[in-house]
Every structure is written in structure tokens, then in C-alpha cells.
N, C-alpha and C. Protein backbone atom coordinates (compact mmCIF):
# COMPACT_ATOMS: atom_id res chain seq x y z
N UNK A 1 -64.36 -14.19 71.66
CA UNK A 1 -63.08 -13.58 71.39
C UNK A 1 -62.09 -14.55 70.78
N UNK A 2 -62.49 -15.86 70.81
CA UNK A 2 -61.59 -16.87 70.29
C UNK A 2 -61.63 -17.17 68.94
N UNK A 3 -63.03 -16.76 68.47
CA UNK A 3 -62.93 -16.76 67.17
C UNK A 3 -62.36 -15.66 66.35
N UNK A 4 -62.71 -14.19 67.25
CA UNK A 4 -61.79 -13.53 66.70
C UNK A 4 -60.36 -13.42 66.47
N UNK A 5 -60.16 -13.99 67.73
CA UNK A 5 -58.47 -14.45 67.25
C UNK A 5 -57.97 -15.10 65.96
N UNK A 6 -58.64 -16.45 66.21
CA UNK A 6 -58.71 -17.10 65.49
C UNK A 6 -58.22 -16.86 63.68
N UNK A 7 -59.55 -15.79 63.61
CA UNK A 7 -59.85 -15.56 62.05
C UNK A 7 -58.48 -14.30 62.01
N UNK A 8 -58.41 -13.55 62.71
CA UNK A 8 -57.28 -12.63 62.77
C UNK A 8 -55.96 -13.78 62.37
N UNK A 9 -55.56 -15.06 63.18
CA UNK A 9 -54.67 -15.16 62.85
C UNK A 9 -54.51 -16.18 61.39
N UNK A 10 -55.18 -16.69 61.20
CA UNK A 10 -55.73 -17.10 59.53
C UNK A 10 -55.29 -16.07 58.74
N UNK A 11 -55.75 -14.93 58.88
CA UNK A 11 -55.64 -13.76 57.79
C UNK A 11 -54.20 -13.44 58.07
N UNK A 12 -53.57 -13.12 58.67
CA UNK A 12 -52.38 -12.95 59.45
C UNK A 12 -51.75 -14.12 58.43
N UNK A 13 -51.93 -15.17 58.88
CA UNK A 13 -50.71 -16.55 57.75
C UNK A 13 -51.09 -16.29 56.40
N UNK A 14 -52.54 -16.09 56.11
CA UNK A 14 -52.97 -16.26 54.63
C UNK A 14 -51.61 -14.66 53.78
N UNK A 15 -51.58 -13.83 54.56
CA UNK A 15 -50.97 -12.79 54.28
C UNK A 15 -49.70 -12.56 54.05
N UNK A 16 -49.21 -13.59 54.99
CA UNK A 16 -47.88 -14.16 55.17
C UNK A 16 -47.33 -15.26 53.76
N UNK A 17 -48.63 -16.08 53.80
CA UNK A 17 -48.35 -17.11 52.59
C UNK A 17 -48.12 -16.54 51.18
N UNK A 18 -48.87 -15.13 51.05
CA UNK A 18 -49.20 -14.49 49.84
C UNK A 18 -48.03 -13.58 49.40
N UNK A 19 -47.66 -13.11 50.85
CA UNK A 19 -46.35 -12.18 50.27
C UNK A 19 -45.26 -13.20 50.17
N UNK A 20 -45.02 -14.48 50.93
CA UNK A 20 -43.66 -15.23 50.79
C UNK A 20 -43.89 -15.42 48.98
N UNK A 21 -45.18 -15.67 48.69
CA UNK A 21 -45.32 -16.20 47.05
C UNK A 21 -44.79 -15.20 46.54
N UNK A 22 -45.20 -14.26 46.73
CA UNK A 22 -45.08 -12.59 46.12
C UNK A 22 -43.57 -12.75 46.13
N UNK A 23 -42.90 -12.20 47.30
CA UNK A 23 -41.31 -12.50 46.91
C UNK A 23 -40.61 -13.72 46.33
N UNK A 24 -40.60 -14.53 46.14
CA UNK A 24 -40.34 -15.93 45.76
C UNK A 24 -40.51 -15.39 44.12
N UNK A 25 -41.41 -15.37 43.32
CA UNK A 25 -41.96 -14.73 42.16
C UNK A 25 -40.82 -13.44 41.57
N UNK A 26 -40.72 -12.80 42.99
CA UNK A 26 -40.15 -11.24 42.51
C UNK A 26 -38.43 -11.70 42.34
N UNK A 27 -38.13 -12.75 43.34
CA UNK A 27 -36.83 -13.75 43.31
C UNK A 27 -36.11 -14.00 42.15
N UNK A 28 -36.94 -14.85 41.43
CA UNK A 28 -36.96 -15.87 40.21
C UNK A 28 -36.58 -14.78 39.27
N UNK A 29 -37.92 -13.92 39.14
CA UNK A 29 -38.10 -12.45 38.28
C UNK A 29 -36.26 -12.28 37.88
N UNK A 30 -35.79 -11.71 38.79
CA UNK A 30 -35.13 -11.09 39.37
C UNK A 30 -33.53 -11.91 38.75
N UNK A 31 -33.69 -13.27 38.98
CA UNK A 31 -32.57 -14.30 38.76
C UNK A 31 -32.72 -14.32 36.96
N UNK A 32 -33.50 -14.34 36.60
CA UNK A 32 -33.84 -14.58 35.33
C UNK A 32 -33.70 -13.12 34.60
N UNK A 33 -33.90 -12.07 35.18
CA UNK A 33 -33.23 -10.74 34.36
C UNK A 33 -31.94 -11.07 34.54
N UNK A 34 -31.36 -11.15 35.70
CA UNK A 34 -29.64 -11.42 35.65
C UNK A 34 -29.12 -12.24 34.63
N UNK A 35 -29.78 -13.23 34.37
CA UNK A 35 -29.00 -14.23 32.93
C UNK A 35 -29.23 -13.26 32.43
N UNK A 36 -30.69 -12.82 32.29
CA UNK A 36 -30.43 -12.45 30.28
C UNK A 36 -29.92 -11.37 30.23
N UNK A 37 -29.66 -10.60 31.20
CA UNK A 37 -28.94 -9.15 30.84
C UNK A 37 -27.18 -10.05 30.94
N UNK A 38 -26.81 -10.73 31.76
CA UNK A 38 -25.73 -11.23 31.32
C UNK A 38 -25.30 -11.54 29.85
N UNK A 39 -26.46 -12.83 29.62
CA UNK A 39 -26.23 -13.06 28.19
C UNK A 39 -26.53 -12.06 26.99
N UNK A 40 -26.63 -11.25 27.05
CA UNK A 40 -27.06 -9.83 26.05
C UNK A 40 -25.74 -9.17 26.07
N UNK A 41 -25.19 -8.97 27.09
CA UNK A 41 -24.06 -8.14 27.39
C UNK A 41 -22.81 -8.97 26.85
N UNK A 42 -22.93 -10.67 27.09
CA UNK A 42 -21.72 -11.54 25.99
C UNK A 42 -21.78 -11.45 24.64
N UNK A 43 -23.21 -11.36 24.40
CA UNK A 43 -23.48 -11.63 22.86
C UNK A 43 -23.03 -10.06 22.13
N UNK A 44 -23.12 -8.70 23.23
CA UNK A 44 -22.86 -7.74 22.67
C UNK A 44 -21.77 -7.57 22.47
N UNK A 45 -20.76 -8.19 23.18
CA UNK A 45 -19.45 -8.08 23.42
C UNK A 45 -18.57 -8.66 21.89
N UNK A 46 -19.08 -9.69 21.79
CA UNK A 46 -18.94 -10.92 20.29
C UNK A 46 -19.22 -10.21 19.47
N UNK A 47 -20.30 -9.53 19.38
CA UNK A 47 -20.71 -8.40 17.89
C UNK A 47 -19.62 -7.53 17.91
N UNK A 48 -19.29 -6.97 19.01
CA UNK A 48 -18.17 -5.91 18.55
C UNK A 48 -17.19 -6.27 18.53
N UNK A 49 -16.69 -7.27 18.63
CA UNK A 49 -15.16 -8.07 17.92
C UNK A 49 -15.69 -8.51 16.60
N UNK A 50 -16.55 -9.05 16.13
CA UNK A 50 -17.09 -9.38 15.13
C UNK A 50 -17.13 -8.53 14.15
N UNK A 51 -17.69 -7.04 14.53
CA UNK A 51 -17.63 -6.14 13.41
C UNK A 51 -15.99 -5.62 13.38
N UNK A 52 -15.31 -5.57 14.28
CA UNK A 52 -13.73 -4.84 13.68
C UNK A 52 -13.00 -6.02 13.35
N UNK A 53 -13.09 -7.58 13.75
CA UNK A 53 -12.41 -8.32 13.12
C UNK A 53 -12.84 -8.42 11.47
N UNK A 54 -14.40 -8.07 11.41
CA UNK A 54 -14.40 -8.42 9.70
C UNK A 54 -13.95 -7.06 9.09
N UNK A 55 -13.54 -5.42 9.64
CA UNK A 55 -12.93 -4.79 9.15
C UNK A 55 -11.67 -5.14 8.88
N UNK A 56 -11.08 -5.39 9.71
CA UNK A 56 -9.81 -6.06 9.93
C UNK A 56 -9.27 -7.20 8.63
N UNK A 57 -10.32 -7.74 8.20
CA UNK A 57 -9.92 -9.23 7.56
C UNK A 57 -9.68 -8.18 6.22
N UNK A 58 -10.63 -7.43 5.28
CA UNK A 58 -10.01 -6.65 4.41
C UNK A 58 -8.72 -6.81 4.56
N UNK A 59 -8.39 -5.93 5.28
CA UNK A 59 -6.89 -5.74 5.25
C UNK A 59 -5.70 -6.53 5.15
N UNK A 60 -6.16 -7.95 6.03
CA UNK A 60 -5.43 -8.63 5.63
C UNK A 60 -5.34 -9.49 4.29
N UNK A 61 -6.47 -9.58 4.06
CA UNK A 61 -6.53 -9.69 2.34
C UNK A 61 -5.78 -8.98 1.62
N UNK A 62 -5.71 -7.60 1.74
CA UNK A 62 -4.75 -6.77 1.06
C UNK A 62 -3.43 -7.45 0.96
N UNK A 63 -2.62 -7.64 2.41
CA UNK A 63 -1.13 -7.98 2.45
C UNK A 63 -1.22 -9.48 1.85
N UNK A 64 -2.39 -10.58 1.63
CA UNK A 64 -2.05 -11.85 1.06
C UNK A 64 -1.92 -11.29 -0.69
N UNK A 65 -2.53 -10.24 -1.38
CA UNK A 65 -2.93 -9.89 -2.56
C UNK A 65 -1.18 -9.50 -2.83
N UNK A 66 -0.91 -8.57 -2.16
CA UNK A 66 0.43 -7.64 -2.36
C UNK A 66 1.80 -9.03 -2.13
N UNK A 67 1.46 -9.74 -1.34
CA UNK A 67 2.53 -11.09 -1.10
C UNK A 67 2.11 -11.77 -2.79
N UNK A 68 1.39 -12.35 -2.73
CA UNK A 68 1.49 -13.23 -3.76
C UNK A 68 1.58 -12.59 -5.08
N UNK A 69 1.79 -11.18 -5.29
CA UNK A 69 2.55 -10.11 -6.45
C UNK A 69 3.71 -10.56 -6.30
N UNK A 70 4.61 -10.75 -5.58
CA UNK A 70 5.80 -10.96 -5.53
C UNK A 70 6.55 -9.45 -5.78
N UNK A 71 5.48 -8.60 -5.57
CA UNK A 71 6.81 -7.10 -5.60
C UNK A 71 6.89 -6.73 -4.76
N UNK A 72 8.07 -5.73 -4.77
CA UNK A 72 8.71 -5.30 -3.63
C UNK A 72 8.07 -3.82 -3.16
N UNK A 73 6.67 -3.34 -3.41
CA UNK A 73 6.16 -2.08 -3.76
C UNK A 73 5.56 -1.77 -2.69
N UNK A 74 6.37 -1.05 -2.06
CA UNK A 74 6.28 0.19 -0.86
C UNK A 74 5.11 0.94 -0.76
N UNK A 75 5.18 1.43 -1.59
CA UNK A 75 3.59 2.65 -1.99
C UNK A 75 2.43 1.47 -1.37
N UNK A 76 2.25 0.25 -2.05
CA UNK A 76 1.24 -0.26 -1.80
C UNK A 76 0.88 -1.05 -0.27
N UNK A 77 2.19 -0.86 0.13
CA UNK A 77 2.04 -1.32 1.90
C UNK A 77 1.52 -0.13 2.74
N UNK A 78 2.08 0.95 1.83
CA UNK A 78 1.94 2.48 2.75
C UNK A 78 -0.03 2.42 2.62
N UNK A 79 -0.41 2.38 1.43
CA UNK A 79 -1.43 2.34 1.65
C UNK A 79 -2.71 1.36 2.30
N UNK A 80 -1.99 0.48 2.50
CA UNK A 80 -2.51 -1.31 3.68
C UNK A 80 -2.70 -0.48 4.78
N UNK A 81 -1.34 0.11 4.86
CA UNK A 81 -1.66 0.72 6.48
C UNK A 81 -2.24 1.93 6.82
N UNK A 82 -2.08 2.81 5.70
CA UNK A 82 -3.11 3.98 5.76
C UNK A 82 -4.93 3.08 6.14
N UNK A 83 -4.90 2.64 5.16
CA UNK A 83 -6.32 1.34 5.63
C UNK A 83 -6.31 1.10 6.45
N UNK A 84 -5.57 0.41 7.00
CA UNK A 84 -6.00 0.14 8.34
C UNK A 84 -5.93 1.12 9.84
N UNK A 85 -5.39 2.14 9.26
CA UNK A 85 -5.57 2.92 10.05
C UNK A 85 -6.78 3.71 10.15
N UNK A 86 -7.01 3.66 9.33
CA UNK A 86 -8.66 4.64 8.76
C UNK A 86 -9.93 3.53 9.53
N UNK A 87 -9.04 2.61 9.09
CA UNK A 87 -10.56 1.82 9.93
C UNK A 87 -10.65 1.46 11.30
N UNK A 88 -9.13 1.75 12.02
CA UNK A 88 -9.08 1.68 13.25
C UNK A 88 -9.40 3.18 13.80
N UNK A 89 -9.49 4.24 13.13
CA UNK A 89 -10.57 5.40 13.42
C UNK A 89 -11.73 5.32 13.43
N UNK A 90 -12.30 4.57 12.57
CA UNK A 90 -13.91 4.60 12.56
C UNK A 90 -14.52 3.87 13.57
N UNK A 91 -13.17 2.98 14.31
CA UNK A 91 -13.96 2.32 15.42
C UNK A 91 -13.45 3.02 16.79
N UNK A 92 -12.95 4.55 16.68
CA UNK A 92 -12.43 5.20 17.76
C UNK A 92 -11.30 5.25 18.45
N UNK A 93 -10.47 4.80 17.58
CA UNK A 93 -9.15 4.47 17.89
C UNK A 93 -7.92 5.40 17.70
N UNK A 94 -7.76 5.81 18.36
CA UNK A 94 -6.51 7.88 17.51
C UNK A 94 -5.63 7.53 18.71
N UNK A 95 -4.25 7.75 17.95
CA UNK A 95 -3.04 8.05 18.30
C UNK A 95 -2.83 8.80 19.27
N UNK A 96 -2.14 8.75 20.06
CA UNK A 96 -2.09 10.28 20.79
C UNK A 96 -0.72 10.90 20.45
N UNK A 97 -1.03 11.97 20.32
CA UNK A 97 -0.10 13.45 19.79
C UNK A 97 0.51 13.75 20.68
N UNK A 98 2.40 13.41 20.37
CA UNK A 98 3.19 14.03 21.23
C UNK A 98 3.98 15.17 20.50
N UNK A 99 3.88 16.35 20.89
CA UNK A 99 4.35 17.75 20.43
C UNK A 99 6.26 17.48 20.83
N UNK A 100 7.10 17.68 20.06
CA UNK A 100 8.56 17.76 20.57
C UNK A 100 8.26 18.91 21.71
N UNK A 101 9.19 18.19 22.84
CA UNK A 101 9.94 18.77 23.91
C UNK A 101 8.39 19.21 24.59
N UNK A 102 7.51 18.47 24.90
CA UNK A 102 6.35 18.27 25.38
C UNK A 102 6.82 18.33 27.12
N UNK A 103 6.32 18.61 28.12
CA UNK A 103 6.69 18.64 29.27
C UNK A 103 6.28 16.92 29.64
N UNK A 104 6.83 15.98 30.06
CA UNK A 104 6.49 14.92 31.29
C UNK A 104 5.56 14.91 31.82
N UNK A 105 4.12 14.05 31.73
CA UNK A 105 2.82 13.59 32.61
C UNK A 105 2.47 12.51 33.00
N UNK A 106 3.24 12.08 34.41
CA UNK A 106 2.77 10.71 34.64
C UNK A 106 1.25 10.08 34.22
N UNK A 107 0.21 11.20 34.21
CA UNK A 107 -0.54 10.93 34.02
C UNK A 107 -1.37 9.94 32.50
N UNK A 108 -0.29 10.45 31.93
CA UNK A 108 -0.72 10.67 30.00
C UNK A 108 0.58 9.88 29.31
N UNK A 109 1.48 9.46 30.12
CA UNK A 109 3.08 9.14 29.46
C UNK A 109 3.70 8.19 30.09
N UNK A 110 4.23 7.00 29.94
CA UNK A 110 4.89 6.06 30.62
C UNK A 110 6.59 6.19 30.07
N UNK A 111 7.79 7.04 30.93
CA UNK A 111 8.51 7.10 30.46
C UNK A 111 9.60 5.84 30.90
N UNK A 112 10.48 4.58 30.01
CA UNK A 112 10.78 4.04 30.14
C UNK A 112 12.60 4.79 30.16
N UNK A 113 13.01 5.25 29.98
CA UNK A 113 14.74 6.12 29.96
C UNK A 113 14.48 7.43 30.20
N UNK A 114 15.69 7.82 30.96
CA UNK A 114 16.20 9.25 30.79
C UNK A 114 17.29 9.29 30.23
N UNK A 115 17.40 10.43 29.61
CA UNK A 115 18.31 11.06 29.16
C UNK A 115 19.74 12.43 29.37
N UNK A 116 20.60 12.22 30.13
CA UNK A 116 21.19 13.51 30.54
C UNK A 116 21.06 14.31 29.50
N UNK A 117 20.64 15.85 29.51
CA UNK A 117 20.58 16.86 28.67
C UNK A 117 21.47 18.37 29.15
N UNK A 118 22.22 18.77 27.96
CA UNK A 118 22.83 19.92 28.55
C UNK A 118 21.69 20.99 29.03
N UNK A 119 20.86 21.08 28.26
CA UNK A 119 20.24 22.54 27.86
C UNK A 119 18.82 22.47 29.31
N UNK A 120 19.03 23.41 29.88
CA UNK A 120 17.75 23.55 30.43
C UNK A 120 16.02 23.18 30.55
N UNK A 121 15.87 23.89 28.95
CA UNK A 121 14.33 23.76 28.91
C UNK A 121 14.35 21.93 28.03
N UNK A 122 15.18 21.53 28.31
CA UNK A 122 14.87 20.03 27.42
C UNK A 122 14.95 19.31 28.93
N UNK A 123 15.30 19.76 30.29
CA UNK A 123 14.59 18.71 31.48
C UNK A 123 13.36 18.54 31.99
N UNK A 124 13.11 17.24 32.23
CA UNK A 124 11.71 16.71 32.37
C UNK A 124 10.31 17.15 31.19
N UNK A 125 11.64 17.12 30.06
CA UNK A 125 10.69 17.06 28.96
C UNK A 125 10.66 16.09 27.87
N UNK A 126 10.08 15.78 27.06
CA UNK A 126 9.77 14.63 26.35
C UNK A 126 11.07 14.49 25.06
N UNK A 127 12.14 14.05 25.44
CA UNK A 127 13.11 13.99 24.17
C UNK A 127 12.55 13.52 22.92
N UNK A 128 12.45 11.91 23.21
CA UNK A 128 12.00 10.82 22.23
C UNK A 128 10.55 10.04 22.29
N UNK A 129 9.65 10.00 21.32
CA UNK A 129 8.75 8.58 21.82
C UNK A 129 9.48 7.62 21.86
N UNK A 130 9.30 6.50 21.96
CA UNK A 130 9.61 5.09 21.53
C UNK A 130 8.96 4.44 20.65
N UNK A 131 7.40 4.06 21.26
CA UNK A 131 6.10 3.73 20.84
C UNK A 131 5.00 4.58 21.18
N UNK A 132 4.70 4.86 20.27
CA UNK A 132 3.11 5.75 20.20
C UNK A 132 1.92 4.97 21.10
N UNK A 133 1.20 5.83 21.99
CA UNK A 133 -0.16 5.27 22.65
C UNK A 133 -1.81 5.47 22.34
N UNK A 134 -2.39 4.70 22.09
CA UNK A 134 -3.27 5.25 21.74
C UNK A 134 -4.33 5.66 22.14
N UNK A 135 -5.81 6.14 22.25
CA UNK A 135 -7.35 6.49 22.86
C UNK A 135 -7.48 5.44 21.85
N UNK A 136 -9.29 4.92 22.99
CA UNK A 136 -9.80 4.55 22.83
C UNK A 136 -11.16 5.11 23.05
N UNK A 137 -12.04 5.87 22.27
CA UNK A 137 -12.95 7.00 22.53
C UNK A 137 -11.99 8.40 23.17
N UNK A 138 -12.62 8.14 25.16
CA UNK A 138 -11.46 9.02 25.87
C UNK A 138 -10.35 8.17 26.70
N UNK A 139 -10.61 6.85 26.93
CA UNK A 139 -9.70 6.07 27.57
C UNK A 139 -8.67 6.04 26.91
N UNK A 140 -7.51 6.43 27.74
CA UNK A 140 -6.11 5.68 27.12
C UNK A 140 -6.01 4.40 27.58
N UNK A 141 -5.75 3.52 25.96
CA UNK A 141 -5.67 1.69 26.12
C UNK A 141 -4.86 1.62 26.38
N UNK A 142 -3.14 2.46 25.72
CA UNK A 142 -1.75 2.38 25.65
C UNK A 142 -1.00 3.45 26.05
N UNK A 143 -0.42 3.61 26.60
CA UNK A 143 0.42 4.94 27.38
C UNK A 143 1.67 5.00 26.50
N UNK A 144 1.79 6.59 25.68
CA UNK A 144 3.20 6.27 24.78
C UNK A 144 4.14 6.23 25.74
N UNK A 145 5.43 5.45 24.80
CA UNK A 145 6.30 4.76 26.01
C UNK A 145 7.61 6.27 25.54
N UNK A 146 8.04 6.91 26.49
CA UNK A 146 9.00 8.17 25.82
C UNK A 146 10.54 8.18 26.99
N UNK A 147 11.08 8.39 26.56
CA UNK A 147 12.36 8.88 26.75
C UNK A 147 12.65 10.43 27.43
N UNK A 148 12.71 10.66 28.51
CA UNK A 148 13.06 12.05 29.41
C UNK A 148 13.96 12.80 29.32
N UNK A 149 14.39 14.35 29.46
CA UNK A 149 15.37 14.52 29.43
C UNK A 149 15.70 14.66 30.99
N UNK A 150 16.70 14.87 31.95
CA UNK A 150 17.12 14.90 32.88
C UNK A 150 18.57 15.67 33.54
């Protein structure tokens, strides 16, 4: 019976030795997906500043082109920024639309003033923007900043 022990407990450590390897292996595995999904996720991050900063650089080419004209030509700024607005759409970027006399949504609106108003239907409604907010896909990045009536 001693040898049966014995060999029982041999197999018993050998089993023990095999799974500590086994996890140790699955460990490493494991540490080494974490970098590289880290580093995949920086490098993805860099590409997408990379692609809207080189949209971006156009544009500013434009305003060095229109500066060193030395004119004073309006039309051609209107259209810099039409550009750059077009290309800050293509990367998902839209304004958000405030309708006059829009009702108040903490949710959707960061109002910085109120306004006393005579008229009824103009309280706790949207007088003025200030600054426009924008989406980002569906996230709002910027909350328009508006003026209340009260």
C-alpha cells in the first residue's frame, strides 16, 4: 500500500507541476495580449489625429495662400471656412440646432445668463445662443452655451 501511495502522490505533484506550467504560460499569454492590445489602441489613437490633422493642414494652407494675397476678400475666407467645415463633417462633427425660443434642457444646453422677459411663452426658453455646441457622432463634445428667458 506504500507504493501505492507513493505513485498516487508522484502523479498528484507531477499534475500539480503541469498545471502551475499551464497557468504560468496562460499568465505571460495573457500579459503580452495586454501590451499589444494596449499598443494597437495608442497607435490607433495617433492615426486618427493624423488623418484630421492632415485634413486640417489643407486648410490652413488656404489662410497662408489668402494672407500672403494681401486682400482683403471676404468671399474667400467664407469659403476656408465652409472647408473646413465640410471636413469637420466628414469626420462626424455637426453643430447642434437651436430652433428660436426652443424650451431649456439641462440635459442638451449649458445656460450661462438669464434674462427677465415680459412675455410668457419666452420663460425658460432659449432667448440667445452665445456659442454653438457641437456632436460628435451621438456624443455631445460641447454643450451650446445660451441665454434663458426668466
Amino acid at each position: 500500500m506504500a507504493k501505492k501511495t507513493k505513485s498516487k502522490t508522484e502523479a498528484l505533484k507531477k499534475e500539480i507541476s503541469e498545471l502551475k506550467d499551464k497557468y504560468l504560460r496562460l499568465a505571460a499569454e495573457f500579459e503580452n495580449y495586454k501590451r499589444r492590445t494596449s499598443k494597437e489602441k495608442a497607435e490607433s489613437i495617433r492615426y486618427g489625429k493624423e488623418s484630421i490633422i492632415n485634413s486640417i493642414l489643407t486648410i490652413l494652407d488656404d489662410f497662408e495662400r489668402a494672407k500672403n494675397t494681401n486682400e482683403q476678400d471676404v468671399k474667400g475666407y467664407m469659403l476656408i471656412g465652409q472647408k473646413f467645415r465640410d471636413i469637420l463633417s466628414k469626420h462626424d462633427l455637426h453643430k447642434i440646432k437651436i430652433d428660436p425660443l426652443e424650451n431649456f434642457d439641462v440635459e442638451k444646453h449649458e445656460a450661462i445668463s438669464s434674462l427677465s422677459v415680459k412675455e410668457k411663452k419666452k420663460k425658460g426658453k432659449i432667448i440667445e445662443e452665445i456659442e454653438a455646441g457641437y456632436l460628435l457622432g451621438e456624443k455631445i463634445i460641447r454643450y451650446p452655451k445660451v441665454i434663458i428667458g426668466k
